[in-house]
C-alpha atoms as a PDB file:
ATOM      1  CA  UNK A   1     -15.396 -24.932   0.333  1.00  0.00           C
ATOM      2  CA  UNK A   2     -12.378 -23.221   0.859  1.00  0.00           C
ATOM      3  CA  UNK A   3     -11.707 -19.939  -0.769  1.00  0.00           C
ATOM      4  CA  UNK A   4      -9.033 -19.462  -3.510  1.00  0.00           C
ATOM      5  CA  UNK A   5      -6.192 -16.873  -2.356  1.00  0.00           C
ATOM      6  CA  UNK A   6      -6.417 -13.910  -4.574  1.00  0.00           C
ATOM      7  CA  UNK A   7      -3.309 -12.833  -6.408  1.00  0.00           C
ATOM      8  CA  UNK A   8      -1.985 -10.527  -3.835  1.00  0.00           C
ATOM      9  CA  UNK A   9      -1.733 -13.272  -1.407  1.00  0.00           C
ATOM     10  CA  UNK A  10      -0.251 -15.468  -4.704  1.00  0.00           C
ATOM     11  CA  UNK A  11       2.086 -13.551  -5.728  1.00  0.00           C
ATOM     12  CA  UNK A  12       3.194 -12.588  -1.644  1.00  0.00           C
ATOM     13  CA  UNK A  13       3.986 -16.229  -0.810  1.00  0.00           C
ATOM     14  CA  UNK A  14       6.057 -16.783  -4.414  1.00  0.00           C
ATOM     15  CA  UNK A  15       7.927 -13.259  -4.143  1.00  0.00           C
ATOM     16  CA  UNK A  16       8.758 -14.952  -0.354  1.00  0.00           C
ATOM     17  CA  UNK A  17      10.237 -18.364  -2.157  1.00  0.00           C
ATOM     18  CA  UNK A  18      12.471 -16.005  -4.816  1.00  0.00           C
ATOM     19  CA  UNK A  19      14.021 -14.390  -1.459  1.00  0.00           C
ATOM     20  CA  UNK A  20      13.533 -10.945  -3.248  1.00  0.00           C
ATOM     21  CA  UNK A  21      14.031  -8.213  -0.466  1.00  0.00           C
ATOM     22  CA  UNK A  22      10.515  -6.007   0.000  1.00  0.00           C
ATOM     23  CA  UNK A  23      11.211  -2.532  -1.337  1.00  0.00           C
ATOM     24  CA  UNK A  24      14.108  -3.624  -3.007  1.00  0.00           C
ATOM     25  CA  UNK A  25      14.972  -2.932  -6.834  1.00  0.00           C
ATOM     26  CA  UNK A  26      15.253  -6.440  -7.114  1.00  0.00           C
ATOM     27  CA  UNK A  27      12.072  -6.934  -5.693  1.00  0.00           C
ATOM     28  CA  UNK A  28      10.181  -4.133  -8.133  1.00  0.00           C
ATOM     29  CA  UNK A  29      12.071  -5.699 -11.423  1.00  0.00           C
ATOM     30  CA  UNK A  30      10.851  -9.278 -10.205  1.00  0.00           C
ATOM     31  CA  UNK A  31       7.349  -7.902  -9.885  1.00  0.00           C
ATOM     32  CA  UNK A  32       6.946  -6.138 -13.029  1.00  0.00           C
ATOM     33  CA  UNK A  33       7.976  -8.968 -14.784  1.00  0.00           C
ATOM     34  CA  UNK A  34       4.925 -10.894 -13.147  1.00  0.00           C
ATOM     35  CA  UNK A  35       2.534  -8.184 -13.779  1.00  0.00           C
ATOM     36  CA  UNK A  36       3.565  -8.068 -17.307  1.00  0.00           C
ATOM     37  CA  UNK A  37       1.647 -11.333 -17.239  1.00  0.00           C
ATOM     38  CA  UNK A  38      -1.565  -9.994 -15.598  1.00  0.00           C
ATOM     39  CA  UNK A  39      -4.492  -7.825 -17.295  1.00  0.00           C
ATOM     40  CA  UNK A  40      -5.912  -4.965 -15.214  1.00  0.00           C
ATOM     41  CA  UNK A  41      -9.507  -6.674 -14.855  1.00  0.00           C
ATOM     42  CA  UNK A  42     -12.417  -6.381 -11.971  1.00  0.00           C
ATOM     43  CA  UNK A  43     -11.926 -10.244 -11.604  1.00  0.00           C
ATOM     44  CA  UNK A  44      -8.817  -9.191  -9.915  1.00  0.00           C
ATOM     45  CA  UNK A  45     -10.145  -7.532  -7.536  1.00  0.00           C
ATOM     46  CA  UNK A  46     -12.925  -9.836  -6.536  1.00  0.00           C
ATOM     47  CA  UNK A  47     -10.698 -12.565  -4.710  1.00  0.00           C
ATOM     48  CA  UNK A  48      -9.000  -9.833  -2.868  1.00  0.00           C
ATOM     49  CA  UNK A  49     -12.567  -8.815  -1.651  1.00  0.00           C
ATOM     50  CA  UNK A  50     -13.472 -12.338  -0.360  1.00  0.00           C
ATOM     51  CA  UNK A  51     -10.411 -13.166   1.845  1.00  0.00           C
ATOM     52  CA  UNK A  52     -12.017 -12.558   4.809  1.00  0.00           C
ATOM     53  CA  UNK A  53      -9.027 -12.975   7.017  1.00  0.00           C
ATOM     54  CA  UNK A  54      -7.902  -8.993   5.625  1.00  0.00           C
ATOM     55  CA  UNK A  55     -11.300  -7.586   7.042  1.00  0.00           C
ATOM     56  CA  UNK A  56     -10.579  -4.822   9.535  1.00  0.00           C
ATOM     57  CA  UNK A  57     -13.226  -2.452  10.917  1.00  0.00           C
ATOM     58  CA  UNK A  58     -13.658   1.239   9.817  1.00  0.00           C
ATOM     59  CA  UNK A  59     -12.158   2.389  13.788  1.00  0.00           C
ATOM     60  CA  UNK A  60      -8.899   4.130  13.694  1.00  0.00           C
ATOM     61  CA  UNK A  61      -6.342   1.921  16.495  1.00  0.00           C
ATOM     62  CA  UNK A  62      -4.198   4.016  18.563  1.00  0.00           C
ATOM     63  CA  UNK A  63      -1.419   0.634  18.711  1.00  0.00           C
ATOM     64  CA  UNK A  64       1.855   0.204  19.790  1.00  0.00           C
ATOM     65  CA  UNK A  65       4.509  -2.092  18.616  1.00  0.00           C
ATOM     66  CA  UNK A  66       4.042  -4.289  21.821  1.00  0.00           C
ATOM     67  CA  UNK A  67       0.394  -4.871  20.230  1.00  0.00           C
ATOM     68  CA  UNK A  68       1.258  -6.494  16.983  1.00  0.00           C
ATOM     69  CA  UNK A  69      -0.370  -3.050  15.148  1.00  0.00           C
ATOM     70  CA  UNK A  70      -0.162  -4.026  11.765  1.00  0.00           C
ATOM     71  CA  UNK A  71      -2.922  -7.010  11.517  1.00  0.00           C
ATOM     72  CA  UNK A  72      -6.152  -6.733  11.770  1.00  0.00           C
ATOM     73  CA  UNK A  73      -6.647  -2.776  12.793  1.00  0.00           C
ATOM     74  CA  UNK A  74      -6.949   0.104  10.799  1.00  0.00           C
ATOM     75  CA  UNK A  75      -4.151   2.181  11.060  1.00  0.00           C
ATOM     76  CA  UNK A  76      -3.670   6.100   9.889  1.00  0.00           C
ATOM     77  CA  UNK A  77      -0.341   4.929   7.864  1.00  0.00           C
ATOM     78  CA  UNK A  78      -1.482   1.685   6.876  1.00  0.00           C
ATOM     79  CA  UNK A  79      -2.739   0.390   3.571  1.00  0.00           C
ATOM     80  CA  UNK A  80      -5.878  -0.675   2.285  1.00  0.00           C
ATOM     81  CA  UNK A  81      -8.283  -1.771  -0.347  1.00  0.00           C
ATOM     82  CA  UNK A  82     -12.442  -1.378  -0.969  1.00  0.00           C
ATOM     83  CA  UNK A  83     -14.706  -1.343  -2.985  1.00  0.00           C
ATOM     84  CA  UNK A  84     -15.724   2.231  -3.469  1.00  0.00           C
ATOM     85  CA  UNK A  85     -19.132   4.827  -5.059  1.00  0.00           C
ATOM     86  CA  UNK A  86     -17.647   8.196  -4.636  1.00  0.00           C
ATOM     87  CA  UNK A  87     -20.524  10.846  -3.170  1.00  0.00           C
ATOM     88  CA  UNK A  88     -21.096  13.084  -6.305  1.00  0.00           C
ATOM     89  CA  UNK A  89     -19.622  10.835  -8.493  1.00  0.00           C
ATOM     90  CA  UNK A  90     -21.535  12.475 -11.516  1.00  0.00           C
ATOM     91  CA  UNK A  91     -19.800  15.375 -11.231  1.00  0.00           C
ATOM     92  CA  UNK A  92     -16.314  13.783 -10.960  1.00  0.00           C
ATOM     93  CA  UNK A  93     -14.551  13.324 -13.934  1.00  0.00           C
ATOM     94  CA  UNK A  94     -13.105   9.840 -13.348  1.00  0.00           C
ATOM     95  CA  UNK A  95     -12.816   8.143  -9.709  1.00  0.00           C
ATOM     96  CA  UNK A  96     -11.408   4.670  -8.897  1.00  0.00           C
ATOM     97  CA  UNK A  97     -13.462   2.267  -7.494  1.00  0.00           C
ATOM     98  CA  UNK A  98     -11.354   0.015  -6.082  1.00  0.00           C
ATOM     99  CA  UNK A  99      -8.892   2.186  -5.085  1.00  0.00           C
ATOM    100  CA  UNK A 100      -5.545   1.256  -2.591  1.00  0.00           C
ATOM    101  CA  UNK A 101      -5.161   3.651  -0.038  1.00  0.00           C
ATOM    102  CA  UNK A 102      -2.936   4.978   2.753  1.00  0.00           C
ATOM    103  CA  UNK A 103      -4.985   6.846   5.436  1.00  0.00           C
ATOM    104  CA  UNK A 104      -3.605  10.039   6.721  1.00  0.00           C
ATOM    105  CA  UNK A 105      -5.821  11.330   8.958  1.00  0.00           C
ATOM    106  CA  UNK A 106      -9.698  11.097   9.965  1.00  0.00           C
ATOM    107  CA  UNK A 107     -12.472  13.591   9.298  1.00  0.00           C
ATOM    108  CA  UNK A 108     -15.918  13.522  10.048  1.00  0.00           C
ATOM    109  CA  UNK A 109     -17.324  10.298   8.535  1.00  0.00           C
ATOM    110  CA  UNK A 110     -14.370   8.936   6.996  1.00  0.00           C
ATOM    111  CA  UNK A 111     -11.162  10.045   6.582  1.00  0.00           C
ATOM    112  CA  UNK A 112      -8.181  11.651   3.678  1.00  0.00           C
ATOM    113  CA  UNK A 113      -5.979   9.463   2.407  1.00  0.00           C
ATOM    114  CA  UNK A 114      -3.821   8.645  -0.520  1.00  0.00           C
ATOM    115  CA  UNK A 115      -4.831   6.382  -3.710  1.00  0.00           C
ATOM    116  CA  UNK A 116      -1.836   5.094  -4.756  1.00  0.00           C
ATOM    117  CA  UNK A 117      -3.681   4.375  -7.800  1.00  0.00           C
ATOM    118  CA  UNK A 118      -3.572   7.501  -9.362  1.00  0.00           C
ATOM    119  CA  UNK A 119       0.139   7.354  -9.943  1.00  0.00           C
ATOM    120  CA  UNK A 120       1.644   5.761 -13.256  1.00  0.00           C
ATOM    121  CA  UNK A 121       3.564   2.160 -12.219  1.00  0.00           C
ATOM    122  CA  UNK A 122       7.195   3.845 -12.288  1.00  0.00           C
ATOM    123  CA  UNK A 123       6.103   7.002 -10.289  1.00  0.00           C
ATOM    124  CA  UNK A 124       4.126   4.372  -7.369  1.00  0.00           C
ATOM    125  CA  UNK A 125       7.021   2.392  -7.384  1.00  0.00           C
ATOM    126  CA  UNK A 126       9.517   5.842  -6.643  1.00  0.00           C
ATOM    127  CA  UNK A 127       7.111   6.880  -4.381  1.00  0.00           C
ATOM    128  CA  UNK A 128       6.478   4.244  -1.820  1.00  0.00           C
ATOM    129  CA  UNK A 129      10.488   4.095  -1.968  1.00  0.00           C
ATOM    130  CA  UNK A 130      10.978   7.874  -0.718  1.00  0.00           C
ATOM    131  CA  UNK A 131       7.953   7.160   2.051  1.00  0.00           C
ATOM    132  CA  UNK A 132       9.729   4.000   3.382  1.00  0.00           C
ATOM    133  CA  UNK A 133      11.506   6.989   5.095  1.00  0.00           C
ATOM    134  CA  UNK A 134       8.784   7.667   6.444  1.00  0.00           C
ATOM    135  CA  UNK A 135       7.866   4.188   7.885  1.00  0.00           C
ATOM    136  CA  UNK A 136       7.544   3.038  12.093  1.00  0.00           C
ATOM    137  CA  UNK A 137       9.181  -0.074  12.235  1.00  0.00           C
ATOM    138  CA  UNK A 138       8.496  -2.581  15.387  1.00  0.00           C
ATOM    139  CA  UNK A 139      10.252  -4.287  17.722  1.00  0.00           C
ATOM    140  CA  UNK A 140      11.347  -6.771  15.180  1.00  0.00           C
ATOM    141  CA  UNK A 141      13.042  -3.721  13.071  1.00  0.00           C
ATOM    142  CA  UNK A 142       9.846  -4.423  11.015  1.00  0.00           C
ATOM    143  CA  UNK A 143       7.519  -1.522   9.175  1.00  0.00           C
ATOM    144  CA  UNK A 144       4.092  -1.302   9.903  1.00  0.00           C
ATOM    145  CA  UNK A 145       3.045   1.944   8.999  1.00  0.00           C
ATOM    146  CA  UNK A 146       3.915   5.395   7.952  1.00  0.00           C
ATOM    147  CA  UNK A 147       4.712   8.034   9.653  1.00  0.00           C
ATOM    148  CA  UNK A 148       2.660  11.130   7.318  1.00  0.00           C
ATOM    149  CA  UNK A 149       0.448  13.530   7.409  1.00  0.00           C
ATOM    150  CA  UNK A 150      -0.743  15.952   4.562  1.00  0.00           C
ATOM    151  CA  UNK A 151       1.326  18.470   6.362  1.00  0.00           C
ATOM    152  CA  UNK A 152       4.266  16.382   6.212  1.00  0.00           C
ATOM    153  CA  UNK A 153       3.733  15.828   2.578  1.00  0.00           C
ATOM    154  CA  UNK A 154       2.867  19.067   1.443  1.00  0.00           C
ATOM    155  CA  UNK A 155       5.960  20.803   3.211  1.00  0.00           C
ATOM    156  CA  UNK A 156       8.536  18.160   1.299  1.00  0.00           C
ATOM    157  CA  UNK A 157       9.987  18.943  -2.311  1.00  0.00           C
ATOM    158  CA  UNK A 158      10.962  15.260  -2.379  1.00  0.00           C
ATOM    159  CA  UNK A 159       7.070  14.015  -2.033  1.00  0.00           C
ATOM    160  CA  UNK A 160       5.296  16.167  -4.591  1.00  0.00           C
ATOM    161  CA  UNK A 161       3.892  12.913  -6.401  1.00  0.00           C
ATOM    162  CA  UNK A 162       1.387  12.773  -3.090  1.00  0.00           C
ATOM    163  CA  UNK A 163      -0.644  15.621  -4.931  1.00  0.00           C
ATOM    164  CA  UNK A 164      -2.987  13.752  -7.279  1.00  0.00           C
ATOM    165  CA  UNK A 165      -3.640  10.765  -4.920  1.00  0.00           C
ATOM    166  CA  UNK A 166      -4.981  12.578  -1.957  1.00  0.00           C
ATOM    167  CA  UNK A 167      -8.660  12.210  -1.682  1.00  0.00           C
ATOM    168  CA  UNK A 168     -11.647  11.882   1.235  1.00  0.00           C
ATOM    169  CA  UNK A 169     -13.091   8.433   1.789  1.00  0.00           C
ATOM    170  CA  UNK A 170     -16.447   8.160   3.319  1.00  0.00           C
ATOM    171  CA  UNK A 171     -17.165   5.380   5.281  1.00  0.00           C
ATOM    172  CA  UNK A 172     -21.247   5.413   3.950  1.00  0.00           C
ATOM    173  CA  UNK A 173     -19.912   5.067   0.247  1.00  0.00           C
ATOM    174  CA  UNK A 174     -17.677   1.776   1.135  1.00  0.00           C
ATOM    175  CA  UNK A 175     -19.257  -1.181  -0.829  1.00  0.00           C
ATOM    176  CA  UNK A 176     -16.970  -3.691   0.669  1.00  0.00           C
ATOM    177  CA  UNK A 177     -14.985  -4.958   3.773  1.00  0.00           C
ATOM    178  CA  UNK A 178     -11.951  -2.672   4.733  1.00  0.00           C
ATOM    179  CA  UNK A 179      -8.705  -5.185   3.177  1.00  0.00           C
ATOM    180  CA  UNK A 180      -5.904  -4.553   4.994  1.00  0.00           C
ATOM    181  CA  UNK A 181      -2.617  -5.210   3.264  1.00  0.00           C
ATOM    182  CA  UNK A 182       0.052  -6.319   5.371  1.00  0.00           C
ATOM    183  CA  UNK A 183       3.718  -4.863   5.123  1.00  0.00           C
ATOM    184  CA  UNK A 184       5.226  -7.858   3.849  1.00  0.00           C
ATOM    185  CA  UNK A 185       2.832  -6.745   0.407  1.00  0.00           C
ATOM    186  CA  UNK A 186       3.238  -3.134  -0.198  1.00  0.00           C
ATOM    187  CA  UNK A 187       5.265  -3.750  -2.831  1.00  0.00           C
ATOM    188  CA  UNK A 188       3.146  -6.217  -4.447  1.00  0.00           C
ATOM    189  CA  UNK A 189      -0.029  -4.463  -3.883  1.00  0.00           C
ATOM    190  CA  UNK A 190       1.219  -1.092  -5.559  1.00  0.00           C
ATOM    191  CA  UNK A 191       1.854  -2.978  -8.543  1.00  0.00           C
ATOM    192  CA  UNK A 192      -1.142  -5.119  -9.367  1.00  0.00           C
ATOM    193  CA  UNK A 193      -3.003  -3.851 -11.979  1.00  0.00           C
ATOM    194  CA  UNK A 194      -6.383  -3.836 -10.287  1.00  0.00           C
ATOM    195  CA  UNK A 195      -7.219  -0.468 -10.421  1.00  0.00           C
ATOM    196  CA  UNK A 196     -11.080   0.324 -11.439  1.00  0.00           C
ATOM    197  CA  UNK A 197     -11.142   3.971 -12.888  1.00  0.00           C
ATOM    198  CA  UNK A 198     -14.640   5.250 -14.147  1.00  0.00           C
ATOM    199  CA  UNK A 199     -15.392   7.547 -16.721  1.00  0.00           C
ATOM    200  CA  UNK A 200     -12.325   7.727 -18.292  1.00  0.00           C
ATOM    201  CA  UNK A 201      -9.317   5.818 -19.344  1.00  0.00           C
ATOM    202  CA  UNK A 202      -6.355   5.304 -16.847  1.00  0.00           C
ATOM    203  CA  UNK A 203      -3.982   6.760 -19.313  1.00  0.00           C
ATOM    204  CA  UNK A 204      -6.088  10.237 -18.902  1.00  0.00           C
ATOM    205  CA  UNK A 205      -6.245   9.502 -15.120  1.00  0.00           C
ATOM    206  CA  UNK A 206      -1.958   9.392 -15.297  1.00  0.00           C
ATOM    207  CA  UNK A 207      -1.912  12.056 -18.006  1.00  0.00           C
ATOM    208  CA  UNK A 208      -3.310  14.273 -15.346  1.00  0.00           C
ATOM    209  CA  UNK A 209      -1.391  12.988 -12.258  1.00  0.00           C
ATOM    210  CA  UNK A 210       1.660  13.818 -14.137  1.00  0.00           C
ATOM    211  CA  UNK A 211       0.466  17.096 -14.879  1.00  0.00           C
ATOM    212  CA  UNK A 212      -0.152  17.787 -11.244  1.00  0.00           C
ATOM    213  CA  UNK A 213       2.852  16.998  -9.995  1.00  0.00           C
ATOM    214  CA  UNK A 214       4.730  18.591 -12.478  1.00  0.00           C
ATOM    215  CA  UNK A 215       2.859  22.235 -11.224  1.00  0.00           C
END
């Protein structure tokens, strides 16, 4: 039995039909408007989980343009989704479980990288426009990753809303498949409402991103 596309992979191939650029303003007003019609729910998620065809494995791929980089390898610069139990979660005062992340460099048994999650909708959507800056395009004049490190990001006035989404993944706590979202879906991944924060409510979650920034 065949396995239902989840919503990213939905909403992907009817964003494609609209001929809405990725990135564009367009693009982000289109998508709200079809998120507007989705609630932030675990079901969400679940689909996303199950489409095997995104499952990369936890090895970081030194890739070149020539090598078709962007499927199927995990890439520092890339973006991803998993199911996630955070080490010490007890002592944490809210932590996402299913968060969407851009790796920016590995460390011993997993690596930092950035939840997008942790950003309100308008600030996620500003940000991922200032990093497409930062992005290494292909052969084809096509993105496939960005170009960042937490030096990069911490030396630039224009990046500050990096600050509350930067946080260590280890591989051990994964409860899923590494997802890899392709390019083409940046924009619609950054936008679905699929977020899974514990402990607290996301508005507390944003409350404090926007405080962090802000210092």
């Amino acid at each position: 039995m065949a396995t239902k596309p989840s919503i990213l992979t939905q909403i992907n191939e009817e964003k494609k039909q609209t001929d809405v650029r990725d990135m564009s303003l367009d693009s982000f007003r289109w998508l709200q408007k079809k998120m507007n019609q989705l609630r932030s729910s675990p079901a969400l998620s679940q689909p996303i989980v199950r489409e095997r065809n995104r499952y990369v494995r936890p090895l970081l791929t030194a890739a070149t343009p020539r090598q078709n980089p962007a499927r199927n390898k995990f890439l520092i610069g890339g973006m991803y989704f998993f199911l996630y139990d955070p080490l010490g979660k007890q002592d944490l005062p809210y932590y996402d479980r299913f968060p969407l992340v851009i790796p920016l460099q590995m460390e011993a048994g997993g690596f930092l990288g950035l939840n997008i999650h942790y950003l309100p909708m308008k600030y996620r959507i500003y940000f991922m426009r200032k990093l497409m800056a930062k992005a290494i395009y292909d052969e084809k004049n096509e993105p496939y990753r960005f170009r960042i490190t937490y030096e990069i990001l911490d030396a630039s006035k224009r990046l500050k809303e990096f600050r509350p989404c930067v946080k260590k993944y280890l591989f051990s706590h994964m409860k899923s498949r590494i997802i890899q979202v392709q390019p083409e879906e940046w924009d619609v991944a950054i936008t679905l409402p699929v977020h899974q924060f514990k402990k607290d409510r996301p508005s507390t979650v944003w409350e404090d991103s926007m405080e962090q920034i802000r210092n």
